[in-house]
PDB file of N, CA and C in Angstrom:
ATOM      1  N   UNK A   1      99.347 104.502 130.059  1.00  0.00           N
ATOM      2  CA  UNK A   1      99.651 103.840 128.804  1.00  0.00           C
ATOM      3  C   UNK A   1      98.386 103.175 128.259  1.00  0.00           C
ATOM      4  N   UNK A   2      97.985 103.186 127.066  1.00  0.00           N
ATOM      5  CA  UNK A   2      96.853 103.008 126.202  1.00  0.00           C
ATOM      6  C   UNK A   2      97.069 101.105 126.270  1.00  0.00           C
ATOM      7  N   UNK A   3      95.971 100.437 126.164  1.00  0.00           N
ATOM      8  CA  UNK A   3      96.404  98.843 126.004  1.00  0.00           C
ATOM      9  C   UNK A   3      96.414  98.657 124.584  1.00  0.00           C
ATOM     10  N   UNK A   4      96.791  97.527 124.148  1.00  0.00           N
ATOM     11  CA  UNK A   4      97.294  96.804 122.918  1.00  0.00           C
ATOM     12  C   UNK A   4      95.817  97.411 121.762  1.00  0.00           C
ATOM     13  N   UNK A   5      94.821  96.900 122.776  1.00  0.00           N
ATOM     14  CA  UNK A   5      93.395  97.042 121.534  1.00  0.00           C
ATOM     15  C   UNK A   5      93.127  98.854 121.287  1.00  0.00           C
ATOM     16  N   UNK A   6      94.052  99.631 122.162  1.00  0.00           N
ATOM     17  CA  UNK A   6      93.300 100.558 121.597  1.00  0.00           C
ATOM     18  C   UNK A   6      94.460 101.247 120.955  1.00  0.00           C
ATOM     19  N   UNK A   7      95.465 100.967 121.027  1.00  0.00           N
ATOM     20  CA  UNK A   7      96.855 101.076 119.735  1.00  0.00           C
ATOM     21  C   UNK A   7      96.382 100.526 118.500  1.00  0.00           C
ATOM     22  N   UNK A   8      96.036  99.519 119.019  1.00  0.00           N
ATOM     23  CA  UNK A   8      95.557  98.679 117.271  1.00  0.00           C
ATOM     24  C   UNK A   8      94.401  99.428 116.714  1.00  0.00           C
ATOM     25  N   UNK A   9      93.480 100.580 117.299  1.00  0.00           N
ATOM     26  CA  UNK A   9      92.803 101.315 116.619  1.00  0.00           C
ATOM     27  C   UNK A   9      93.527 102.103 115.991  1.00  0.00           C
ATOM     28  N   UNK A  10      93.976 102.506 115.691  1.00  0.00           N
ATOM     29  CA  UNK A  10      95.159 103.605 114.952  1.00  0.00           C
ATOM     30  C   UNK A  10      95.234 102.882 114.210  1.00  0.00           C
ATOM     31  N   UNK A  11      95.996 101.761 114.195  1.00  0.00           N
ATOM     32  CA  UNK A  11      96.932 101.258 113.218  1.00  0.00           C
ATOM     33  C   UNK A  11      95.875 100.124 112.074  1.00  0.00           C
ATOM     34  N   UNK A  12      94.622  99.974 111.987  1.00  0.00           N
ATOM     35  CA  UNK A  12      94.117  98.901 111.243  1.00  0.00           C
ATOM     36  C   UNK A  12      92.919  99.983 110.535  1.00  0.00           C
ATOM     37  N   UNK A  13      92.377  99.541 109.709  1.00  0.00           N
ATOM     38  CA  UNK A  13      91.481 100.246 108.620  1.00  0.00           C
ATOM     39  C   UNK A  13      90.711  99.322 107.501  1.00  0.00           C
ATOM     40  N   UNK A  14      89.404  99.808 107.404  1.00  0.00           N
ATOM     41  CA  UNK A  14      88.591  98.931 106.604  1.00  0.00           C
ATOM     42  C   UNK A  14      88.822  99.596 105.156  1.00  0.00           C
ATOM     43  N   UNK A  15      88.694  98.172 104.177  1.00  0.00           N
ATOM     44  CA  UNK A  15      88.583  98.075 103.109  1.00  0.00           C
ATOM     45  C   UNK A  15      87.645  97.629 102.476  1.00  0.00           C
ATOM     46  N   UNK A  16      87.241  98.781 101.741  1.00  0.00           N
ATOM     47  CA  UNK A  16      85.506  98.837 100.741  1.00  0.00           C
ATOM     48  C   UNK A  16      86.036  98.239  99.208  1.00  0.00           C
ATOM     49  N   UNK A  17      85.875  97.619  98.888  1.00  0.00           N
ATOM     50  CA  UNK A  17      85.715  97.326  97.278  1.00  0.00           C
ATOM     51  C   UNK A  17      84.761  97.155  96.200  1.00  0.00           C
ATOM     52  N   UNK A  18      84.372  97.072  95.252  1.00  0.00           N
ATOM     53  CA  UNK A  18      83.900  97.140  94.232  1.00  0.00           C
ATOM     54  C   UNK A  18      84.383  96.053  93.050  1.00  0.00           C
ATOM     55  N   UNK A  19      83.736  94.379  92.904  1.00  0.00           N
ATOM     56  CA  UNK A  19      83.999  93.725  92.347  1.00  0.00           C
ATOM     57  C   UNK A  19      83.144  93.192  91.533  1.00  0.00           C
ATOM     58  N   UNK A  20      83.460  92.371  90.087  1.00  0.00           N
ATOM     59  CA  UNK A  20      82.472  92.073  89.179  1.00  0.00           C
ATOM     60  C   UNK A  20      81.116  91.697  89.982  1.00  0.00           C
ATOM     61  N   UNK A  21      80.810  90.855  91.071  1.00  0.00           N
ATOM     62  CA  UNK A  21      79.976  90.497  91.402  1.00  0.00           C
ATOM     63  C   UNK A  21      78.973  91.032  92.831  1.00  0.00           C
ATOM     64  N   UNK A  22      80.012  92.137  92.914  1.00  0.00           N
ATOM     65  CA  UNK A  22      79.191  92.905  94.239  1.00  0.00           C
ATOM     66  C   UNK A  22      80.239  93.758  94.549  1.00  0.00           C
ATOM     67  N   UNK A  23      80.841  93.087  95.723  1.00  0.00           N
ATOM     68  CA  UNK A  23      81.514  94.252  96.990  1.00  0.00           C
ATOM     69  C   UNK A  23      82.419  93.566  97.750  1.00  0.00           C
ATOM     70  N   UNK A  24      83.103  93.668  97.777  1.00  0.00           N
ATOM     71  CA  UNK A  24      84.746  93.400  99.050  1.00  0.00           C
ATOM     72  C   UNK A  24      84.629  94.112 100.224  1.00  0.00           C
ATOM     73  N   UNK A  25      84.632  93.567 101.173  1.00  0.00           N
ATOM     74  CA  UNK A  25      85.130  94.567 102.484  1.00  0.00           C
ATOM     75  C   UNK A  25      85.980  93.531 103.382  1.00  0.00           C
ATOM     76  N   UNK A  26      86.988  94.143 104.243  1.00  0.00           N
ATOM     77  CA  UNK A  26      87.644  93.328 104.969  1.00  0.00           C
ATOM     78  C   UNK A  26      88.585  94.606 105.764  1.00  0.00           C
ATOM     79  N   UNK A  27      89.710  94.263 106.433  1.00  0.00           N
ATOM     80  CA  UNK A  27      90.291  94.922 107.120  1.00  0.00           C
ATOM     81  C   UNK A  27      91.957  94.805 106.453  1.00  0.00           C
ATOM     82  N   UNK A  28      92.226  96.134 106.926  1.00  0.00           N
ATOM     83  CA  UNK A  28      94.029  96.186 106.905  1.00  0.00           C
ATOM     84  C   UNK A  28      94.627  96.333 107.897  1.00  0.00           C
ATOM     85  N   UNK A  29      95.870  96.300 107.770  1.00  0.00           N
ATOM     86  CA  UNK A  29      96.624  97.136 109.431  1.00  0.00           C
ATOM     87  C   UNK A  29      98.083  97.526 108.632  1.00  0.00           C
ATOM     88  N   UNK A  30      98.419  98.721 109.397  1.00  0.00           N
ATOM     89  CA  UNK A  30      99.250  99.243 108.634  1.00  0.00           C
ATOM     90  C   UNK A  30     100.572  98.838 109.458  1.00  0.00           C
ATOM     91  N   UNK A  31     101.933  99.155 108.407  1.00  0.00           N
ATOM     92  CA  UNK A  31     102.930  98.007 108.972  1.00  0.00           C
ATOM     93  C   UNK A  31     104.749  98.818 108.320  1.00  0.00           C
ATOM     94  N   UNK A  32     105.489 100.000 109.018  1.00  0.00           N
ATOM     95  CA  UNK A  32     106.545 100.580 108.762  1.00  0.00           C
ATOM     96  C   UNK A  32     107.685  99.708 108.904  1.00  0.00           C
ATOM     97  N   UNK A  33     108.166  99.585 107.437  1.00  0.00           N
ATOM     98  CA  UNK A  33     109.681  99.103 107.209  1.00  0.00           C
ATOM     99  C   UNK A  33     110.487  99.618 106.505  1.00  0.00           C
ATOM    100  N   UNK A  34     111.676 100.181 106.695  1.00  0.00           N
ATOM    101  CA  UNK A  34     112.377 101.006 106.286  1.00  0.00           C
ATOM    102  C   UNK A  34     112.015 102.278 105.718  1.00  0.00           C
ATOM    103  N   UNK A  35     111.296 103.118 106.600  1.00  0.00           N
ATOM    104  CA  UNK A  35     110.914 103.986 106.262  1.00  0.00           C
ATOM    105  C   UNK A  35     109.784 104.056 105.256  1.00  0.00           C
ATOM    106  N   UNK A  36     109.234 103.024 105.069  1.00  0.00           N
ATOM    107  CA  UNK A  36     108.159 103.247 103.964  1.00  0.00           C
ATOM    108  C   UNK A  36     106.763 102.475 104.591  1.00  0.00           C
ATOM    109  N   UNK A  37     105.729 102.670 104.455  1.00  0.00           N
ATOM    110  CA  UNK A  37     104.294 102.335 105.281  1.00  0.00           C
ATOM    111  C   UNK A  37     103.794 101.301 104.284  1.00  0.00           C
ATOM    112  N   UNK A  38     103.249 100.348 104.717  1.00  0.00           N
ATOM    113  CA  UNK A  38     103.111  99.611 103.779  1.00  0.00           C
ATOM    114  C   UNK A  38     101.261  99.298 104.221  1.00  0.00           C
ATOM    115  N   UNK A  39     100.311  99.432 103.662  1.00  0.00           N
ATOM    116  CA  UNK A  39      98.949  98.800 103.927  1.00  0.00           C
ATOM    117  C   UNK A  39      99.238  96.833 103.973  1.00  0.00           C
ATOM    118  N   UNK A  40      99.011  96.323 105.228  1.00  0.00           N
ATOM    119  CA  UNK A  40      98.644  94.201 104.934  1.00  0.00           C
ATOM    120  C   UNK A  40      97.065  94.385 105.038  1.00  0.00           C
ATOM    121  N   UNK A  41      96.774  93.384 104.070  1.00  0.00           N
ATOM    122  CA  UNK A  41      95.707  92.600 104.314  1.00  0.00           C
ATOM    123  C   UNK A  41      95.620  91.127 103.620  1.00  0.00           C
ATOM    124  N   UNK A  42      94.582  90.446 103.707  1.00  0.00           N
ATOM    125  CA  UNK A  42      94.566  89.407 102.940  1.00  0.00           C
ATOM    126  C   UNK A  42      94.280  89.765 101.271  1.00  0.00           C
ATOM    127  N   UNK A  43      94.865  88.530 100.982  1.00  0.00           N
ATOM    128  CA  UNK A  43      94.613  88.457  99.026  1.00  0.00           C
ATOM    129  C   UNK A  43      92.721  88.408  98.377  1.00  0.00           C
ATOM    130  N   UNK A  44      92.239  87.751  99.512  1.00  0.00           N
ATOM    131  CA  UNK A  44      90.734  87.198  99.021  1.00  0.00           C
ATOM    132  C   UNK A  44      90.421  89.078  99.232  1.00  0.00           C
ATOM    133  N   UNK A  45      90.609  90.269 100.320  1.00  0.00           N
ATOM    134  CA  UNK A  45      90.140  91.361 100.441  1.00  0.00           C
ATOM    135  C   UNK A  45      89.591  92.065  98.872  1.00  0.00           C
ATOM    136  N   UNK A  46      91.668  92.363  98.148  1.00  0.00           N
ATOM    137  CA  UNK A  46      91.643  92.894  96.967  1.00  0.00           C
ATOM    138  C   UNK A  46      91.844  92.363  95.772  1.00  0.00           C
ATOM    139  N   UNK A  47      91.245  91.206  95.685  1.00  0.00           N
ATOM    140  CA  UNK A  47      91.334  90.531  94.412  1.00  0.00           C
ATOM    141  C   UNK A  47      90.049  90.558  93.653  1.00  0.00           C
ATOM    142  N   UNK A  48      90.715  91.012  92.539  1.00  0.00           N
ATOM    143  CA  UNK A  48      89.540  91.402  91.847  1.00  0.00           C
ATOM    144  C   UNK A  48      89.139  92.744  91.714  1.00  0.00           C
ATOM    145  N   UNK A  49      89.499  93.526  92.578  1.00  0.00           N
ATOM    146  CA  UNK A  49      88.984  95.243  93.009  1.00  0.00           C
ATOM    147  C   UNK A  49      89.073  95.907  91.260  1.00  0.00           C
ATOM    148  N   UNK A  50      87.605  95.883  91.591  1.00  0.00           N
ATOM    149  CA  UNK A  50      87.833  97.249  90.307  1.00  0.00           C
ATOM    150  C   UNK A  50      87.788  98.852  90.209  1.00  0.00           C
ATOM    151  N   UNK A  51      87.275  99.105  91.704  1.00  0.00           N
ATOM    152  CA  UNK A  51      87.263 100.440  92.560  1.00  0.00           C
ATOM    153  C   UNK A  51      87.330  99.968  93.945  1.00  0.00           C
ATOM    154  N   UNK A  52      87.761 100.968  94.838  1.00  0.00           N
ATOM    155  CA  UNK A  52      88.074 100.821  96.144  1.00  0.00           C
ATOM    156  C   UNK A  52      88.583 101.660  96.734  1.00  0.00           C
ATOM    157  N   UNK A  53      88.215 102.066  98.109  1.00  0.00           N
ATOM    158  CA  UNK A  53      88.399 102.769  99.293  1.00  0.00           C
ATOM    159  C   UNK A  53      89.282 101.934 100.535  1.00  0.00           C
ATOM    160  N   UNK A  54      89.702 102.579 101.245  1.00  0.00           N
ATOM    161  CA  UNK A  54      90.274 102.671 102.361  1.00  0.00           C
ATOM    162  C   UNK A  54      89.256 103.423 103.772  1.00  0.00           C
ATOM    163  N   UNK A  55      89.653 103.441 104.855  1.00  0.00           N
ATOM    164  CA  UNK A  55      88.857 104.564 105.879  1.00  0.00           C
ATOM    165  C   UNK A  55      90.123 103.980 106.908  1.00  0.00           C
ATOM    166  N   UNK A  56      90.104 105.398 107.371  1.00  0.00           N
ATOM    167  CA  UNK A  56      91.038 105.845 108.731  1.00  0.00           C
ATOM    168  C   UNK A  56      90.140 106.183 109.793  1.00  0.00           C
ATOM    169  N   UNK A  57      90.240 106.133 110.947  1.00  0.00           N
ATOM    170  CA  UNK A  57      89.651 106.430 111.867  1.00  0.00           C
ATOM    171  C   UNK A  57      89.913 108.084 112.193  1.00  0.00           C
ATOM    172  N   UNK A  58      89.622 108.597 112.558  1.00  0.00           N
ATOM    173  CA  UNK A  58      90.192 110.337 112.453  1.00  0.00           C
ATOM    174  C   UNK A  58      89.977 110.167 113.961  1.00  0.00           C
ATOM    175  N   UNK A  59      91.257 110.740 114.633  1.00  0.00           N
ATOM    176  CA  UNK A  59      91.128 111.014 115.970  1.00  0.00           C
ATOM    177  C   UNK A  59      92.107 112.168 116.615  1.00  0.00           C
ATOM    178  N   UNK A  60      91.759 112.147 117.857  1.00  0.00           N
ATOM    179  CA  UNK A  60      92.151 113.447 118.318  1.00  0.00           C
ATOM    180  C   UNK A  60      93.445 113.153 119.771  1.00  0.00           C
ATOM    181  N   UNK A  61      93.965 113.712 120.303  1.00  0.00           N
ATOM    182  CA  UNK A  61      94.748 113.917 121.171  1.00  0.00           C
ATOM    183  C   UNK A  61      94.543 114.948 122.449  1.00  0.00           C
ATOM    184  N   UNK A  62      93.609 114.219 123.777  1.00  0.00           N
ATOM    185  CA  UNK A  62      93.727 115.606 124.758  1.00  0.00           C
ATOM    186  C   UNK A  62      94.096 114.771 125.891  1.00  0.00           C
ATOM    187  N   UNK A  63      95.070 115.205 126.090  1.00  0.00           N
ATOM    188  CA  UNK A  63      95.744 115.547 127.841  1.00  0.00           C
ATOM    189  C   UNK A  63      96.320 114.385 127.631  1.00  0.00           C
ATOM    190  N   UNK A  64      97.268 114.075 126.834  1.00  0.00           N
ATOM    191  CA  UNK A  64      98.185 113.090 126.154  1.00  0.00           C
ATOM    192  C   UNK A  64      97.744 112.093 125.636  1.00  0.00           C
ATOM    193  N   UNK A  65      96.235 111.976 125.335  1.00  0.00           N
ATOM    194  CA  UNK A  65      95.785 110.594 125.087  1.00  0.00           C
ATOM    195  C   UNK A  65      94.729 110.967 123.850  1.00  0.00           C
ATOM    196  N   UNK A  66      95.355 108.935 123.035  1.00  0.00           N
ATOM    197  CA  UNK A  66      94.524 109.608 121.834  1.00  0.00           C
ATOM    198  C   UNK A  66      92.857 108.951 122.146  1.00  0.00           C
ATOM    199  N   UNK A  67      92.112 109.406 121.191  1.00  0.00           N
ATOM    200  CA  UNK A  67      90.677 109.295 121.288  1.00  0.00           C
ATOM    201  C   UNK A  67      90.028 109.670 120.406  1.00  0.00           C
ATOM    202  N   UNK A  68      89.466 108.302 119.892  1.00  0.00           N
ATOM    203  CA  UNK A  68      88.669 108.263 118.261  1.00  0.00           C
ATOM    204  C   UNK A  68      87.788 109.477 118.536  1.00  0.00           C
ATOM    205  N   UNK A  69      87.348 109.947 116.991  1.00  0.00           N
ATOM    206  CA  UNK A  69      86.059 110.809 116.611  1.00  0.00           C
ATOM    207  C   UNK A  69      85.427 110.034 116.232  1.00  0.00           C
ATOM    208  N   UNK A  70      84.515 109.959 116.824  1.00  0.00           N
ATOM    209  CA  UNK A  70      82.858 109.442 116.304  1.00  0.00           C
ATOM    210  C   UNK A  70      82.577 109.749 115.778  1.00  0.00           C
ATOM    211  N   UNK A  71      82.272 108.299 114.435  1.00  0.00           N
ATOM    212  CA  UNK A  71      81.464 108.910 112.976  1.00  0.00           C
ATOM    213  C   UNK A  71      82.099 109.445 112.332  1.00  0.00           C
ATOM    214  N   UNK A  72      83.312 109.920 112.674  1.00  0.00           N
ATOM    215  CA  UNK A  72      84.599 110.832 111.457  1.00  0.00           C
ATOM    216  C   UNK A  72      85.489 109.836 110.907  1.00  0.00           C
ATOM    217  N   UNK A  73      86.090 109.689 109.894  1.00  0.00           N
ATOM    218  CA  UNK A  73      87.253 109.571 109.381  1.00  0.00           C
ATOM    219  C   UNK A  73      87.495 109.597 108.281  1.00  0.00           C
ATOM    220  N   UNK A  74      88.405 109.132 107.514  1.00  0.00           N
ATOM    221  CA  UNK A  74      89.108 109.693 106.337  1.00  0.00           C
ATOM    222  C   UNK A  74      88.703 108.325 105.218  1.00  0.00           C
ATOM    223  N   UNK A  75      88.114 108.776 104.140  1.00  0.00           N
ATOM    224  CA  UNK A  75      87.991 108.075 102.849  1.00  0.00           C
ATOM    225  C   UNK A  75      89.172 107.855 101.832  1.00  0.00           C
ATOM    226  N   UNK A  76      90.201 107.060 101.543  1.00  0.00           N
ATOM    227  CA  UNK A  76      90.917 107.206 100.188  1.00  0.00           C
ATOM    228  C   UNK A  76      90.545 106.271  99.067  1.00  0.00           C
ATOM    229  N   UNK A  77      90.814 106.684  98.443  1.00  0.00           N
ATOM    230  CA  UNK A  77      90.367 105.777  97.112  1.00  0.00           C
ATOM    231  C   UNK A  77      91.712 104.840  96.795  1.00  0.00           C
ATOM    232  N   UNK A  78      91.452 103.667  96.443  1.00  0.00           N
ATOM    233  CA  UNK A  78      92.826 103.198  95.664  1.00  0.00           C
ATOM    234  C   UNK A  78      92.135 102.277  94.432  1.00  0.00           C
ATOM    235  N   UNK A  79      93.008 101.828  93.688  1.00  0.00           N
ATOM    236  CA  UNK A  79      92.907 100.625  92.380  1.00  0.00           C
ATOM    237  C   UNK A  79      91.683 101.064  91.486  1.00  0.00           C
ATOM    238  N   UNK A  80      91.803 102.167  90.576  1.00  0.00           N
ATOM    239  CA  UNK A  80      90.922 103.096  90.135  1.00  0.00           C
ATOM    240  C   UNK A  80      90.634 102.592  88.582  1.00  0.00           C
ATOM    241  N   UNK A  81      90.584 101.090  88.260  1.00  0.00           N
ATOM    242  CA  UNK A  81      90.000 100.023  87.022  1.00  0.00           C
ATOM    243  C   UNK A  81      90.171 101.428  86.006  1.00  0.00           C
TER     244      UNK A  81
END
């Protein structure tokens, strides 16, 4: 069984922003209720965002266990001003 910190790699993701005065970054963690996924983070992260990204960790699965890719993961864009 994987411990708590390396479950919580899966489940948390940095947040890039783009604000009048520079740049936002901070963290999320993702959070299922009733069937629907919801991104938390704090208010100070996306306030203000006038462009912004997300990143996932991209990882893999061998011999039942998961295990980040190095240097890989997934870019999304959100709050597109």
């Amino acid at each position: 069984m994987a411990s708590l910190g390396e479950e919580l790699l899966y489940t948390t993701c940095r947040l890039e922003g783009t604000v009048s005065g520079g740049t936002s970054v901070g963290t999320g963690f993702f959070y299922l209720h009733e069937r629907r996924l919801f991104l938390v983070t704090n208010k100070h992260v996306v306030h203000g965002i006038q462009d912004g990204n997300f990143m996932l960790v991209k990882g893999e699965i061998r011999e039942n266990q998961k295990y980040p890719v190095n240097r890989e993961g997934y870019r999304i864009g959100y709050c597109r001003a």
